[in-house]
N, C-alpha and C. Protein backbone atom coordinates (compact mmCIF):
# COMPACT_ATOMS: atom_id res chain seq x y z
N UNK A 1 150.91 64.51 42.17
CA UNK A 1 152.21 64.33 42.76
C UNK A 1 152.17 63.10 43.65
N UNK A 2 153.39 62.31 43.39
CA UNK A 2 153.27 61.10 44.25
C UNK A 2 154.44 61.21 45.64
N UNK A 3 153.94 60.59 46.44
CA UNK A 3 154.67 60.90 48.21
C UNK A 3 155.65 59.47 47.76
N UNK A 4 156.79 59.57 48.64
CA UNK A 4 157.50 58.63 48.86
C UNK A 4 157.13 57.34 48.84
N UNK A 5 155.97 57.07 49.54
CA UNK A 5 155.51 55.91 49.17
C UNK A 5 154.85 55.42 47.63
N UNK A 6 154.34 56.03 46.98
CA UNK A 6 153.96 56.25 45.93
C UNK A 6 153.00 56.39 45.60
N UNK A 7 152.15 56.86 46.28
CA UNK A 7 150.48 57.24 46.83
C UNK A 7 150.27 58.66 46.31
N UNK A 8 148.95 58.77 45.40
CA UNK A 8 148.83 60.40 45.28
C UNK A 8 148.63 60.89 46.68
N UNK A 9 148.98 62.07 46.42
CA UNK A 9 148.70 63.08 47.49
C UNK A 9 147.51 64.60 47.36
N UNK A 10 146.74 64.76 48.08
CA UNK A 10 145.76 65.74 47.75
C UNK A 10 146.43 66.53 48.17
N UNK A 11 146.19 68.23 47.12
CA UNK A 11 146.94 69.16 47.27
C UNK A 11 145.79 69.99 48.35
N UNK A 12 144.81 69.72 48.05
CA UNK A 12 143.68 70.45 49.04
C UNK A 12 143.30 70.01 50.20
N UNK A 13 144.38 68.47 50.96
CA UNK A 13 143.70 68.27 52.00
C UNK A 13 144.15 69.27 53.31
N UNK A 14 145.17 69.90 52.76
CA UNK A 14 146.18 70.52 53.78
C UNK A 14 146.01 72.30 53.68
N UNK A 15 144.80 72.66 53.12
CA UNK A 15 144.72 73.88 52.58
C UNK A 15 143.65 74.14 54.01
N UNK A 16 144.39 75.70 54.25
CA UNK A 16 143.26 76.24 55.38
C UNK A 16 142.00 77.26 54.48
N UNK A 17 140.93 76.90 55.03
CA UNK A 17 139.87 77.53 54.58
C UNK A 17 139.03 79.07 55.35
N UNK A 18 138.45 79.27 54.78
CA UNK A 18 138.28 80.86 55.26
C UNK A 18 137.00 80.29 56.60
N UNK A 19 136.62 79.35 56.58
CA UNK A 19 135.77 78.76 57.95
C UNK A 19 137.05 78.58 59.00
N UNK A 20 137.97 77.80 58.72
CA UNK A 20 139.15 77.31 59.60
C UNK A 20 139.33 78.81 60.14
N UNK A 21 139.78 79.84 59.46
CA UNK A 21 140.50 81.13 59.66
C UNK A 21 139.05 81.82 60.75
N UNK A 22 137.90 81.67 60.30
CA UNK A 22 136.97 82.56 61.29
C UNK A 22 136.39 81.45 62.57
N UNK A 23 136.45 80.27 62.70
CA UNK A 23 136.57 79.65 63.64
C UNK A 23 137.58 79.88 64.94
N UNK A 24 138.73 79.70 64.40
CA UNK A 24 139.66 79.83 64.78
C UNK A 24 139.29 81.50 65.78
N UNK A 25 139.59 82.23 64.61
CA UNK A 25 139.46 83.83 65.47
C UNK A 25 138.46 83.53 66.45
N UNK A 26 136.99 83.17 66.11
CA UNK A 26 135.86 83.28 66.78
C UNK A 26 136.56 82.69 68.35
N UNK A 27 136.94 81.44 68.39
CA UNK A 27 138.16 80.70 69.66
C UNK A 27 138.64 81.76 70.66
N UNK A 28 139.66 82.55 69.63
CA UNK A 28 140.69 83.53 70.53
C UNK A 28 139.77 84.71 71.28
N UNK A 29 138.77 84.80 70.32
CA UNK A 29 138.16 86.33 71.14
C UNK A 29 137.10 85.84 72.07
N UNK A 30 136.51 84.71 72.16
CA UNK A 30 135.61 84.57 73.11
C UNK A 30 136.34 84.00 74.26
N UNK A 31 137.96 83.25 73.80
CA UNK A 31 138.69 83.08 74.95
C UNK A 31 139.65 84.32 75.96
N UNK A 32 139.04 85.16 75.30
CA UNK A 32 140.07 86.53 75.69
C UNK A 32 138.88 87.29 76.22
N UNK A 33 137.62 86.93 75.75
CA UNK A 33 136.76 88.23 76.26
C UNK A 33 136.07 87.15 77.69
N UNK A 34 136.64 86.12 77.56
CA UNK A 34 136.00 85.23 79.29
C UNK A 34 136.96 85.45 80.37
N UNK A 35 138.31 85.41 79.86
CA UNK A 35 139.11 85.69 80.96
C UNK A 35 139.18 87.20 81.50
N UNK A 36 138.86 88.26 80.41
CA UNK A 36 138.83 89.76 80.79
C UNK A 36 137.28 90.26 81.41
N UNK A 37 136.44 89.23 81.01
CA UNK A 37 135.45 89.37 82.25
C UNK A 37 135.63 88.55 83.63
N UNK A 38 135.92 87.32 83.81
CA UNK A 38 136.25 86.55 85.25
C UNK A 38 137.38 87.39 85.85
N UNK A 39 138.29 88.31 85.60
CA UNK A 39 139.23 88.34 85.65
C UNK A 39 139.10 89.93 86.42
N UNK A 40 137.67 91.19 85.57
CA UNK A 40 137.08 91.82 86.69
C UNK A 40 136.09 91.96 87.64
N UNK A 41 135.56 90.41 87.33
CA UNK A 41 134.67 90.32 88.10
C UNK A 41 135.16 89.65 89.56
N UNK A 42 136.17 88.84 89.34
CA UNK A 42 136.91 88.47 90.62
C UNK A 42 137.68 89.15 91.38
N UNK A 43 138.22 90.09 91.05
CA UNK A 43 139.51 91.36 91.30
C UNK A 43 139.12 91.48 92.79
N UNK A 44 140.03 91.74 93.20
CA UNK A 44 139.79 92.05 94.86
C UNK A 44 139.51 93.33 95.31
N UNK A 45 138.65 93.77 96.18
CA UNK A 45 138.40 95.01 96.29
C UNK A 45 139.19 95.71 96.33
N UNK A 46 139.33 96.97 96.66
CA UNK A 46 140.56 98.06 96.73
C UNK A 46 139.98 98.86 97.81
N UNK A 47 138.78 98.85 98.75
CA UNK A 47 138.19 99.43 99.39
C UNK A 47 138.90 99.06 101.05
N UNK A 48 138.48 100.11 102.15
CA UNK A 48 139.63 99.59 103.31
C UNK A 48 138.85 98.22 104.12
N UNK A 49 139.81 97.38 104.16
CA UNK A 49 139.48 96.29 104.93
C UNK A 49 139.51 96.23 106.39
N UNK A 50 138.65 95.37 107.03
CA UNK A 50 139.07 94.95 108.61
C UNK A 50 139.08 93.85 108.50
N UNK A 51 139.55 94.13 109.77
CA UNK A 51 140.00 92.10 110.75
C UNK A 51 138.67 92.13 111.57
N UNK A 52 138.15 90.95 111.46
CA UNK A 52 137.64 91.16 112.40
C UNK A 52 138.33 89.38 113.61
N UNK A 53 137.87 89.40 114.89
CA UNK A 53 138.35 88.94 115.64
C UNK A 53 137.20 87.66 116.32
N UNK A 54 136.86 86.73 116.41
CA UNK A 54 135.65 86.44 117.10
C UNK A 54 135.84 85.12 117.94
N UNK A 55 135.65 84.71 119.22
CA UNK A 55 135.89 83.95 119.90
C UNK A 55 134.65 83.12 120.68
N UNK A 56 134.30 82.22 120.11
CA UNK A 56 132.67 81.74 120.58
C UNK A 56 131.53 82.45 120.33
N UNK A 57 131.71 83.07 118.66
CA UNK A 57 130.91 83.79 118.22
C UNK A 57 130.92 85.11 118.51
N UNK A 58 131.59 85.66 119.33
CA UNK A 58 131.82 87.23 120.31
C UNK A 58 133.16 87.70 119.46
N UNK A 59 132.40 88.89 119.08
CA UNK A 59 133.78 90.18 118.58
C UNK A 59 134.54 90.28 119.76
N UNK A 60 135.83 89.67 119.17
CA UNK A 60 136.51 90.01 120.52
C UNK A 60 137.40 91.66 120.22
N UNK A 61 137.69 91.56 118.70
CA UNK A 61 137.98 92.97 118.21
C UNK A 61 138.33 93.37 116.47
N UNK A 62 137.86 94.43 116.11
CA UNK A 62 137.64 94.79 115.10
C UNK A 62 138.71 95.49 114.56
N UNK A 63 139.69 95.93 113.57
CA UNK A 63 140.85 96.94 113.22
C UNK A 63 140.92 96.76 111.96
N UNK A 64 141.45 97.99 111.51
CA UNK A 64 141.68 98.32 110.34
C UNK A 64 143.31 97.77 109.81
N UNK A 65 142.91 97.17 108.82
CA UNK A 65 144.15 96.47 108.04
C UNK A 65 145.03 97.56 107.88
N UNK A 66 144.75 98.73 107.32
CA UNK A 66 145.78 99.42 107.28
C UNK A 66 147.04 100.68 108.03
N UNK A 67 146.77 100.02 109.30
CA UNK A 67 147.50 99.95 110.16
C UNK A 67 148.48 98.97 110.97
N UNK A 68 149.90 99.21 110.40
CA UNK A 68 150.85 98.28 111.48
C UNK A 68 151.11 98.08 112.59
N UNK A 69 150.15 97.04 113.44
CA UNK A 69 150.54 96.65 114.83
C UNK A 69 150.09 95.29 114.77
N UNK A 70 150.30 94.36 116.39
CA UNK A 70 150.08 93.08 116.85
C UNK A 70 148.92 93.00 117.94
N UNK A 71 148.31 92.02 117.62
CA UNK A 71 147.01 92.17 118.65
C UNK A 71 147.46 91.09 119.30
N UNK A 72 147.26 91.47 120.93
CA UNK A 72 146.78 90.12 121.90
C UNK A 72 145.75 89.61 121.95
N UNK A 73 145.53 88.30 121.52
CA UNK A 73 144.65 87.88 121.70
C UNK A 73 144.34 86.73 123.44
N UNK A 74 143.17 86.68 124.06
CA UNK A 74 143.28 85.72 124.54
C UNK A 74 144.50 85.93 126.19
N UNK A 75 144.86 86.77 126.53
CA UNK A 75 145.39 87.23 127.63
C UNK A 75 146.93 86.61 127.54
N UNK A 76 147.23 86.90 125.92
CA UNK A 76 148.90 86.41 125.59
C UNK A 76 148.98 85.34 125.11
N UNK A 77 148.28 84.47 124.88
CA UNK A 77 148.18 83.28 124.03
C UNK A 77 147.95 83.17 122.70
N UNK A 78 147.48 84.13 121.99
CA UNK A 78 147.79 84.68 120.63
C UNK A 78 148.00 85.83 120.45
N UNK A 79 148.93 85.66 119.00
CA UNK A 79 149.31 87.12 118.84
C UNK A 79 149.42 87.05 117.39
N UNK A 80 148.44 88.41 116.45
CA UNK A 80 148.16 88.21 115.61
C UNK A 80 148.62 89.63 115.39
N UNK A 81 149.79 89.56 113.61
CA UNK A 81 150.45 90.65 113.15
C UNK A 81 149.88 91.12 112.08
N UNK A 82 149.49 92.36 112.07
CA UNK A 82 148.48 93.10 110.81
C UNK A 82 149.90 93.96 110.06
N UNK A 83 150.24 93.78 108.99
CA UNK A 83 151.49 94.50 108.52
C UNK A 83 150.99 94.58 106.86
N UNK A 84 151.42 95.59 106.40
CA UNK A 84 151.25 95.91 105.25
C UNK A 84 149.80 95.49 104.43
N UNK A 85 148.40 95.69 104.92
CA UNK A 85 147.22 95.41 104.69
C UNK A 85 147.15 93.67 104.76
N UNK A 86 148.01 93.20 105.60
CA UNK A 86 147.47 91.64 105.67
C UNK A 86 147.46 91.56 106.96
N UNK A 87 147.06 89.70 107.52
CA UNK A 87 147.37 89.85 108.96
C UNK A 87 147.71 88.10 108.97
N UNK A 88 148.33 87.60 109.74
CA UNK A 88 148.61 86.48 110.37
C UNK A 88 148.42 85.67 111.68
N UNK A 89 148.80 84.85 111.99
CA UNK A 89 148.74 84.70 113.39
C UNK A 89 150.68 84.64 113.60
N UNK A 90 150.82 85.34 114.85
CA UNK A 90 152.37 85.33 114.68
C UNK A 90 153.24 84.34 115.52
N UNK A 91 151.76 84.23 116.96
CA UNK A 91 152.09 83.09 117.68
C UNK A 91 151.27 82.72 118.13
N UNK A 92 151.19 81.36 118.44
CA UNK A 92 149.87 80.76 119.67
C UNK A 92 150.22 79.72 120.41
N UNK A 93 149.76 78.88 121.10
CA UNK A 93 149.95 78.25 122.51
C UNK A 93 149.04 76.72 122.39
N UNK A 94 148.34 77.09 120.54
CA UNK A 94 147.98 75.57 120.52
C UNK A 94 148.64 74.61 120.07
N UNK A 95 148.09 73.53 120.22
CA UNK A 95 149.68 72.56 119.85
C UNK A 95 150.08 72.18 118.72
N UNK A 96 149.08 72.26 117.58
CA UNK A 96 149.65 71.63 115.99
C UNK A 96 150.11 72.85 115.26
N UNK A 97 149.65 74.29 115.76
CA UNK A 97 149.87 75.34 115.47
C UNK A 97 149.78 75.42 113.63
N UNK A 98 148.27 74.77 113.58
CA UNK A 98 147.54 74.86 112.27
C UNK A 98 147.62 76.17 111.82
N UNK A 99 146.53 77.13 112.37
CA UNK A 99 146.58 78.60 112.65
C UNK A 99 147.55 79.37 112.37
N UNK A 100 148.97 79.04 112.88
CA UNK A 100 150.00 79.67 112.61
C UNK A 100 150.67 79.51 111.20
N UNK A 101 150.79 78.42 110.44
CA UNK A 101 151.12 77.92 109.45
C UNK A 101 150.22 78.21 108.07
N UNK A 102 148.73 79.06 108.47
CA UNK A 102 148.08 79.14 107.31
C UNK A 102 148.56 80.29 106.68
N UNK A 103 149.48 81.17 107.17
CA UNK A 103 150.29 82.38 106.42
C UNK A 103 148.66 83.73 106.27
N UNK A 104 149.71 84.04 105.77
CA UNK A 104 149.26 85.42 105.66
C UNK A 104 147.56 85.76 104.77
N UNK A 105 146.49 86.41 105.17
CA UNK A 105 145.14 86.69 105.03
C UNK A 105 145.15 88.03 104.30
N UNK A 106 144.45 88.26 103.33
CA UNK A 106 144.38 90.16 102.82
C UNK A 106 143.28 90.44 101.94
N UNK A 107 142.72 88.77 101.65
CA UNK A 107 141.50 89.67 100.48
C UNK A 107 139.82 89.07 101.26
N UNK A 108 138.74 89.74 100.59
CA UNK A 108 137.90 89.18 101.68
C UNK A 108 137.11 88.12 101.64
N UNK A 109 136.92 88.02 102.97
CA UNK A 109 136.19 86.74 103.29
C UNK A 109 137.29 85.34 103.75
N UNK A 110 138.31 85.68 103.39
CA UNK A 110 139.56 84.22 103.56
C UNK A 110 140.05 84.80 105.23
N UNK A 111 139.53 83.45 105.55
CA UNK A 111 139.56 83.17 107.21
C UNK A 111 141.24 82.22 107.90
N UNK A 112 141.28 82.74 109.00
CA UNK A 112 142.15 81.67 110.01
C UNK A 112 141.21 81.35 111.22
N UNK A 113 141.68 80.01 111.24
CA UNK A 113 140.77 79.49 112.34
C UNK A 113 141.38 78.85 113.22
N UNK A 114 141.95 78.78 115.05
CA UNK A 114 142.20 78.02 115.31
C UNK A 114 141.41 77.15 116.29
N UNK A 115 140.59 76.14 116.16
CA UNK A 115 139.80 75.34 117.02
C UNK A 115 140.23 75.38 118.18
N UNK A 116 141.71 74.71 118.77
CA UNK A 116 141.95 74.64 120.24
C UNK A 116 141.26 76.04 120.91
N UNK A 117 141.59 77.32 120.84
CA UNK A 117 141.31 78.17 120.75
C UNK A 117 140.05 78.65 120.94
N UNK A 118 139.15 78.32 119.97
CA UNK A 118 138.25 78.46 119.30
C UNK A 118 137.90 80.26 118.74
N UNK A 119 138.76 80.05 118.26
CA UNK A 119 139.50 81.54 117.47
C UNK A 119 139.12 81.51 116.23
N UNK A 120 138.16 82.71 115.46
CA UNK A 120 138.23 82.90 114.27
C UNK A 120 138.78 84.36 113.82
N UNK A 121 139.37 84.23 112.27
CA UNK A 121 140.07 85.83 112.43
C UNK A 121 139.26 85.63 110.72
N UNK A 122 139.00 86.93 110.62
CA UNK A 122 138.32 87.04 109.38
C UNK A 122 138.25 88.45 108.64
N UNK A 123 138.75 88.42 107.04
CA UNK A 123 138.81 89.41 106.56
C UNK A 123 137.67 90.36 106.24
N UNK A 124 137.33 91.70 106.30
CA UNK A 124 135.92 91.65 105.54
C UNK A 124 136.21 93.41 104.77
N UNK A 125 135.36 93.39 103.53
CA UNK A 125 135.79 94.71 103.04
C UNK A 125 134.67 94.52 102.29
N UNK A 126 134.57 95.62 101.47
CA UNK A 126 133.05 95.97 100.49
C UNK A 126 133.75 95.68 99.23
N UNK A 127 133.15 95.02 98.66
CA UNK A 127 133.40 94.01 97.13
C UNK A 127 132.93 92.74 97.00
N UNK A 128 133.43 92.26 96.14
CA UNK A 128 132.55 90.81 95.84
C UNK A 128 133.87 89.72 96.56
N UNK A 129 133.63 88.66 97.11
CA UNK A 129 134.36 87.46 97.43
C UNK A 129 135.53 86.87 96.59
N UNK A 130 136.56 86.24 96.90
CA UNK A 130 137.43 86.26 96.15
C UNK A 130 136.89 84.64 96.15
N UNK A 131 136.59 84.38 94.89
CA UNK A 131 136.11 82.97 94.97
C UNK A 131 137.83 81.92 94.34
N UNK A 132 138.23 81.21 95.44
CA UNK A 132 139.23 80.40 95.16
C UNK A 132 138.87 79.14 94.69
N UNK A 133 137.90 78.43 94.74
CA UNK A 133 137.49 77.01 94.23
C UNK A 133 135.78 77.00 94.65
N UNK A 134 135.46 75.84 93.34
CA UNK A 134 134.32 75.50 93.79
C UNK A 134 133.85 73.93 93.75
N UNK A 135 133.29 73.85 94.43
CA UNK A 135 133.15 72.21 94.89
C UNK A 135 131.57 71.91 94.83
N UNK A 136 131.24 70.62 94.05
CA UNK A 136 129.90 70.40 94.16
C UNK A 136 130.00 69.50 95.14
């Protein structure tokens, strides 16, 4: 058969082969069985979390996420809101108010920090790390 231009055309170059067809599959299931393992191996715990609180290395205080209240921190100069198993900072007294702007904390190990301060607030629970990026 000749193409518009007037060139034969192979009828077999366009034919899928039974390698194409198990390649192919082999693709989908090792791409389906990587994401359904990363996918429980990353999962966030479900176990009860705390805050913990630390100010020049010193627990300043420890609480359970799953309780709704506001902690003073710092004799009124921060104030940090634990609501619905997360926590924030809700206000503070430093000036770029970094801290305040990093939003809301709930899985573990993901920290707020504010230097002026020298305020760390940190999640911690029994499970594996919620790994968000990695950097060489």
């Amino acid at each position: 058969m000749k193409n518009s231009q007037g060139k034969e055309e192979d009828k077999d170059f366009y034919q899928t082969t039974r390698f194409d067809l198990a390649f192919v599959t082999l693709i989908l299931f090792f791409s389906i069985v990587s994401f359904w393992v990363i996918h429980k191996r990353f999962q966030p715990s479900s176990g009860a979390s705390t805050i913990c609180i630390y100010q020049k290395d010193k627990l300043l205080e420890e609480s359970g996420l799953d309780k709704d209240k506001i902690i003073t921190i710092l004799d009124g100069k921060m104030h940090l809101e634990l609501k619905g198993g997360r926590a924030r900072i809700l206000d503070t007294d430093c000036p770029h108010h970094i801290c305040k702007n990093m939003g809301w904390i709930k899985y573990n190990g993901e920290t707020i920090v504010c230097v002026p301060n020298q305020v760390l607030v940190e999640v911690k629970s029994k499970g594996p790390l919620v790994i968000d990026a990695v950097t060489y």
